[in-house]
N, C-alpha and C. Protein backbone atom coordinates (compact mmCIF):
# COMPACT_ATOMS: atom_id res chain seq x y z
N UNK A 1 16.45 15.45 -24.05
CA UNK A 1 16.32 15.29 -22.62
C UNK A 1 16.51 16.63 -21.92
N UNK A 2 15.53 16.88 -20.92
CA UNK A 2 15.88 18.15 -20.31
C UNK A 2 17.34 17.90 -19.44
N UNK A 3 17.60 19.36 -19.07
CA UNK A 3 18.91 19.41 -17.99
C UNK A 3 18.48 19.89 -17.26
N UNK A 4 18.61 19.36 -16.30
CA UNK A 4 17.96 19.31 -14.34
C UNK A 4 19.48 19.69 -13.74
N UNK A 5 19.05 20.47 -12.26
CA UNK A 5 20.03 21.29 -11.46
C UNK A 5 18.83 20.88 -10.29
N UNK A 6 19.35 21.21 -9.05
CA UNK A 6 19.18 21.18 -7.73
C UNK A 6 19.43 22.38 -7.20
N UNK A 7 18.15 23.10 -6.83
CA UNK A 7 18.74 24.13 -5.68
C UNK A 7 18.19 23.29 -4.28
N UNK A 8 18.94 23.54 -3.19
CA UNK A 8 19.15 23.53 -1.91
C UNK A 8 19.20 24.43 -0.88
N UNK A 9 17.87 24.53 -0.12
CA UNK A 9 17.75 25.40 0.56
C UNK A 9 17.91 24.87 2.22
N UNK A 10 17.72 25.53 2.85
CA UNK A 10 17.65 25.43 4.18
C UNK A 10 17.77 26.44 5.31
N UNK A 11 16.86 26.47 5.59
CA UNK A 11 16.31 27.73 6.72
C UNK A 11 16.28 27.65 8.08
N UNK A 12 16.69 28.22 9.14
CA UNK A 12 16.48 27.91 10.21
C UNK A 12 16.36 29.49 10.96
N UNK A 13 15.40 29.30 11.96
CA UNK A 13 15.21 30.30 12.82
C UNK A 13 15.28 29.75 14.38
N UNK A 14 15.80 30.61 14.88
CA UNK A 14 16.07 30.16 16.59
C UNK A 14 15.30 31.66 17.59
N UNK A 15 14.47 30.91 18.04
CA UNK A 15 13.81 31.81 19.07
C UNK A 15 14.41 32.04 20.57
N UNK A 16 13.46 31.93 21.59
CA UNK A 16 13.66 31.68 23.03
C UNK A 16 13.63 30.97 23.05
N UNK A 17 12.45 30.39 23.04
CA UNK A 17 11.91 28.92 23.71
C UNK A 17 11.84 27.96 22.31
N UNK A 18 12.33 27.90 21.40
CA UNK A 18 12.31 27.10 20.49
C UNK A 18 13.48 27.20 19.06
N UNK A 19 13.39 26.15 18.17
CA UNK A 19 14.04 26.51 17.24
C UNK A 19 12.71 25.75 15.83
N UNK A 20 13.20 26.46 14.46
CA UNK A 20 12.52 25.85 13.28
C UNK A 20 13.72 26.01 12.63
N UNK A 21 13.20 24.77 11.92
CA UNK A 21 14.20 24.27 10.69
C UNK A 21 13.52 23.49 9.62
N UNK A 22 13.84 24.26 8.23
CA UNK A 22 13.37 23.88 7.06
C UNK A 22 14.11 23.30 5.93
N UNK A 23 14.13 22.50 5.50
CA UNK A 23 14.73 22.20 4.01
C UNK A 23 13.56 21.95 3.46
N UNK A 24 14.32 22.65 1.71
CA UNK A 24 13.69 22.68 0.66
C UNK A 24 14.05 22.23 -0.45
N UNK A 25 14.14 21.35 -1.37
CA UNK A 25 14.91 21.19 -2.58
C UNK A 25 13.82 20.90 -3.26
N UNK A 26 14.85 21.45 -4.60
CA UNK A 26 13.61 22.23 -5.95
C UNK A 26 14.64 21.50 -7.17
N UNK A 27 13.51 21.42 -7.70
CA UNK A 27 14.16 20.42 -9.36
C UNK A 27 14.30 22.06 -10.43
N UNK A 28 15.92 21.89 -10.96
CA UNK A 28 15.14 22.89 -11.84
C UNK A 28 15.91 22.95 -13.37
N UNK A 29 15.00 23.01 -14.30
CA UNK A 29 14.88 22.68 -15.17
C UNK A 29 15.38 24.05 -16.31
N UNK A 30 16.67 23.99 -16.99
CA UNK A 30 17.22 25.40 -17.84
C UNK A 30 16.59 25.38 -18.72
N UNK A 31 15.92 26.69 -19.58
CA UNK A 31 15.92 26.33 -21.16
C UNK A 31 14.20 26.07 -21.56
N UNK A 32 13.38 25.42 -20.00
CA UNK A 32 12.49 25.40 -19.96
C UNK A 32 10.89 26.61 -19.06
N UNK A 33 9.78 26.62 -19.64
CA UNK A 33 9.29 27.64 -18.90
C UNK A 33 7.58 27.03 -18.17
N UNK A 34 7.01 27.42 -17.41
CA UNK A 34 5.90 26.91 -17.51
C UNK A 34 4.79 27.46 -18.11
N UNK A 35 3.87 27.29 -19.36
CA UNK A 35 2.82 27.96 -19.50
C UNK A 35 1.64 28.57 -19.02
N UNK A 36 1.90 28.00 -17.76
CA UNK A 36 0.43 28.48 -17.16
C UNK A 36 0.71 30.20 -16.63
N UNK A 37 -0.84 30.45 -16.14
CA UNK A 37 -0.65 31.38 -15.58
C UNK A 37 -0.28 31.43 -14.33
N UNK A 38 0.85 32.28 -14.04
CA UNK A 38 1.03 32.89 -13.18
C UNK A 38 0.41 33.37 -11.62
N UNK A 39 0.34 33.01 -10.79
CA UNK A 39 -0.56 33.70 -9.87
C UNK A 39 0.43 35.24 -8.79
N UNK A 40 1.67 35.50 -9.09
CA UNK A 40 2.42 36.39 -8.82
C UNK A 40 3.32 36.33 -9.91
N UNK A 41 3.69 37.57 -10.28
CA UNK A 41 5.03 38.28 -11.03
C UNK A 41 5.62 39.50 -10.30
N UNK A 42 7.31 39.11 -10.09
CA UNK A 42 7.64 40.21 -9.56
C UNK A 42 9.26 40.27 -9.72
N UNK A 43 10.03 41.14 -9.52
CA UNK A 43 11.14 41.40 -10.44
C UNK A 43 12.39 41.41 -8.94
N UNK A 44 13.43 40.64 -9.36
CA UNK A 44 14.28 39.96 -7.95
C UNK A 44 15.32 39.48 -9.35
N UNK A 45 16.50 39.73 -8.33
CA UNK A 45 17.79 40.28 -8.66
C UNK A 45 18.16 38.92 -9.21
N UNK A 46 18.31 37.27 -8.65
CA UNK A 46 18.51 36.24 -9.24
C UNK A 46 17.83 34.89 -8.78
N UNK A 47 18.07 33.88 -9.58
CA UNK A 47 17.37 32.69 -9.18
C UNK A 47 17.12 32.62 -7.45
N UNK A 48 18.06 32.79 -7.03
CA UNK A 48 18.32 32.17 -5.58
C UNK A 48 17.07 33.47 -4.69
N UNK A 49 16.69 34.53 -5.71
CA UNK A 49 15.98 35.47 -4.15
C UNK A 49 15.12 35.03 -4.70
N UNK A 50 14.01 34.81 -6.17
CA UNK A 50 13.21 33.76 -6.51
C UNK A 50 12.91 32.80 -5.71
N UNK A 51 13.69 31.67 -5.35
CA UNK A 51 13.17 30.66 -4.58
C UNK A 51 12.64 30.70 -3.30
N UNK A 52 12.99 32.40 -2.52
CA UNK A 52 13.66 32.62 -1.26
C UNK A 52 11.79 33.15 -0.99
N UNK A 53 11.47 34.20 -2.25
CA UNK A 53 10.12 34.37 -2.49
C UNK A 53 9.07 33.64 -2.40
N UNK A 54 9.32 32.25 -3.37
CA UNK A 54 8.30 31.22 -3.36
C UNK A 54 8.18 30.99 -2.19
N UNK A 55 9.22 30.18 -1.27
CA UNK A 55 9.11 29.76 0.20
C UNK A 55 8.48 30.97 1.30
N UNK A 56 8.72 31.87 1.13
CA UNK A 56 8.49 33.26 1.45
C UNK A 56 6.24 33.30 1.28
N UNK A 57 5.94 33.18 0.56
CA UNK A 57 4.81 33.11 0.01
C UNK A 57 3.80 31.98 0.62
N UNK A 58 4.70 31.23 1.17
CA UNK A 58 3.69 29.97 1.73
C UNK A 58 3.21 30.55 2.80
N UNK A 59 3.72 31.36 3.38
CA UNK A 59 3.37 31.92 4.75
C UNK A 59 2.40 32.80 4.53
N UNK A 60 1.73 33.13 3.37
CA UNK A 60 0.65 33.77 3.10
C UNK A 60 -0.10 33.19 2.33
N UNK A 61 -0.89 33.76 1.19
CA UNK A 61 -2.08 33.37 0.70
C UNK A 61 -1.40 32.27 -0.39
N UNK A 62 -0.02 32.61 -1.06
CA UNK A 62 -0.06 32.13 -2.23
C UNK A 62 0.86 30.90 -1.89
N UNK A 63 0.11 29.47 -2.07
CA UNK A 63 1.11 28.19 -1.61
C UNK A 63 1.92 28.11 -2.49
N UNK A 64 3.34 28.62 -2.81
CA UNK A 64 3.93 28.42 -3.88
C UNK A 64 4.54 26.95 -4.02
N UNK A 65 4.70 26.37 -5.07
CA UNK A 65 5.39 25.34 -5.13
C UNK A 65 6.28 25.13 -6.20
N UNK A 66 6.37 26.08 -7.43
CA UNK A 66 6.50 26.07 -8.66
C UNK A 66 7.40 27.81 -9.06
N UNK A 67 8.56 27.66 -9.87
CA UNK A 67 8.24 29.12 -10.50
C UNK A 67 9.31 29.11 -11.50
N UNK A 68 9.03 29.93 -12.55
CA UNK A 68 9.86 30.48 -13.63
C UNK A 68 10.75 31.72 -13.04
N UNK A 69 12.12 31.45 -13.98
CA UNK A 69 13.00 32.41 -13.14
C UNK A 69 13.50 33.05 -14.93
N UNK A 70 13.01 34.03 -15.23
CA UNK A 70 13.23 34.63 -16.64
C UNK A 70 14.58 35.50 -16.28
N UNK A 71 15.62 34.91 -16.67
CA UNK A 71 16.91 35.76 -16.18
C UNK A 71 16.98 37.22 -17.02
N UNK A 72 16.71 37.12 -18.57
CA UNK A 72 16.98 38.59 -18.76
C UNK A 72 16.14 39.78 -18.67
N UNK A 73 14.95 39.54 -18.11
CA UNK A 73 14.38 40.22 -17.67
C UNK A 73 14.30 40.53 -15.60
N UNK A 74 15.10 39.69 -15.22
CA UNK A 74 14.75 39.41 -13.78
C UNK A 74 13.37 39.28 -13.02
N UNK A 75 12.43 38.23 -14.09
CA UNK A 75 11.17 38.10 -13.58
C UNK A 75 10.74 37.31 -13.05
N UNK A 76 10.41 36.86 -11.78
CA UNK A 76 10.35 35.55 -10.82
C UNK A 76 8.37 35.35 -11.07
N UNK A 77 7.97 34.38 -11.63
CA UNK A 77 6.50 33.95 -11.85
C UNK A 77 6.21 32.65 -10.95
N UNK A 78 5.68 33.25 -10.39
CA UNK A 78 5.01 31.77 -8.95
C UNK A 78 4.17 30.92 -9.17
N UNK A 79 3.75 30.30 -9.19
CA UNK A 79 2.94 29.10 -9.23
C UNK A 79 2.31 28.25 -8.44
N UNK A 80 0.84 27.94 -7.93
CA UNK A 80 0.52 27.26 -6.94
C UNK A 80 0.34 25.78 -7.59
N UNK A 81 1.11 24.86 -8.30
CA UNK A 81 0.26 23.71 -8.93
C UNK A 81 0.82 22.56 -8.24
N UNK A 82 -0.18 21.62 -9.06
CA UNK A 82 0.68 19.85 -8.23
C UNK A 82 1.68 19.19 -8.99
N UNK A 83 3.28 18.90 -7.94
CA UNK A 83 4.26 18.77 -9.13
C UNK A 83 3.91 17.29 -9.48
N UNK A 84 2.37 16.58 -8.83
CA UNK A 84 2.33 15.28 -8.98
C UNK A 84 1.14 15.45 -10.35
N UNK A 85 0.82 16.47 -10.66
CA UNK A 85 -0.09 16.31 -12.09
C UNK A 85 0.74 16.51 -13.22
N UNK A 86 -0.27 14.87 -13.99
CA UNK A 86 0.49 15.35 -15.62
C UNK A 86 0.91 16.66 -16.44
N UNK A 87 -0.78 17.59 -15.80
CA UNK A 87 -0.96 18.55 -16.49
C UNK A 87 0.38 19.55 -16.57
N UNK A 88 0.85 19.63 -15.35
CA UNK A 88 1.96 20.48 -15.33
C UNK A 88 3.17 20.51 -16.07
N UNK A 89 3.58 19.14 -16.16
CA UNK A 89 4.28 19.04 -17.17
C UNK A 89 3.98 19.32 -18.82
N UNK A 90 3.00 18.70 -19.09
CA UNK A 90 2.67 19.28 -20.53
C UNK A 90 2.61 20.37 -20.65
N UNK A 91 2.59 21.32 -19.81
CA UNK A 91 2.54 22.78 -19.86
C UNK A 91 3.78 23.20 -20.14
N UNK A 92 4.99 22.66 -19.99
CA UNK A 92 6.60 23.07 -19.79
C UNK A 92 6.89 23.15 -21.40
N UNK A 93 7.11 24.42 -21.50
CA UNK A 93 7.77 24.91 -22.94
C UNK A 93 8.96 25.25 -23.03
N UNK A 94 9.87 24.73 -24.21
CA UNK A 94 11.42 25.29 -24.15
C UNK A 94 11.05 26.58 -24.64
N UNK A 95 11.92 27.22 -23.47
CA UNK A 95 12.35 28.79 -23.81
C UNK A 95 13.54 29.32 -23.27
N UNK A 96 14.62 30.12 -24.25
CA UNK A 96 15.92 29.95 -23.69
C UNK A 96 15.75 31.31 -22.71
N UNK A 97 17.12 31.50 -22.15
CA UNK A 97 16.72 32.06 -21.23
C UNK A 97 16.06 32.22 -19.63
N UNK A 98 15.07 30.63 -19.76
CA UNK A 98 14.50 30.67 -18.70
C UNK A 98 14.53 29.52 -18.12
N UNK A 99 14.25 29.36 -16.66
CA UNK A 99 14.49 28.29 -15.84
C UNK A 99 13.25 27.56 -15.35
N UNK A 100 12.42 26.93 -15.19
CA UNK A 100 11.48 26.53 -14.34
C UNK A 100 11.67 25.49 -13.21
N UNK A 101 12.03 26.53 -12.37
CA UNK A 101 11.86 25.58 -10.97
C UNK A 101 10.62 24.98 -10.01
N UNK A 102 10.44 23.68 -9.45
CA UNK A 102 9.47 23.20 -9.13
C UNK A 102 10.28 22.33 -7.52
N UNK A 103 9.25 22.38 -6.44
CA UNK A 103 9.49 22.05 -5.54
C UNK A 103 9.43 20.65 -5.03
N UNK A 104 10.21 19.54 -4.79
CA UNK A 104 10.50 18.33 -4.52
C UNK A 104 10.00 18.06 -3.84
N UNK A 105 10.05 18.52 -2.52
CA UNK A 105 9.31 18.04 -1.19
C UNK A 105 7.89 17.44 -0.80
């Protein structure tokens, strides 16, 4: 059985004339990695600036929803996929070392 963790995010920005507020929670999975490719790789200090990236990324081209967090290398790999396709899962390979986080929402 895999071992699942919860990160918990939540963002808020306050303007003038307004406020935004975001939550995010992400399933994430130790030990496991995703096979696919990648559509960003980029190197961030720990899990938590990883996630901060993915969410970070929606605001541009790349809809992240997905990512591998390779701790001994500090390599954060993004992912645009659907956490509602089979495919994605069959893609999930044990690999120690690494985390694959995927977005709940």
């Amino acid at each position: 059985m895999m071992e699942q963790e919860y990160l918990h995010i939540c963002e808020m920005e306050v303007y003038v004339s307004a406020a935004y507020y975001k939550e995010s929670l992400f399933l994430k999975r130790d030990s496991w990695m995703l096979s696919m490719a990648p559509v960003m790789t980029l190197n961030v200090p720990d899990v938590m600036a990883c996630s901060q990236l993915c969410l970070l990324q929606r605001e541009n081209d790349i809809k992240c929803t997905a990512f591998n967090w390779l701790a001994g290398m500090g390599q954060c790999q993004l992912f645009h996929v659907d956490p509602n396709n089979a495919t994605v899962l069959s893609s999930l390979v044990v690999h120690a070392g690494c985390s694959f986080v995927m977005d709940k929402n």
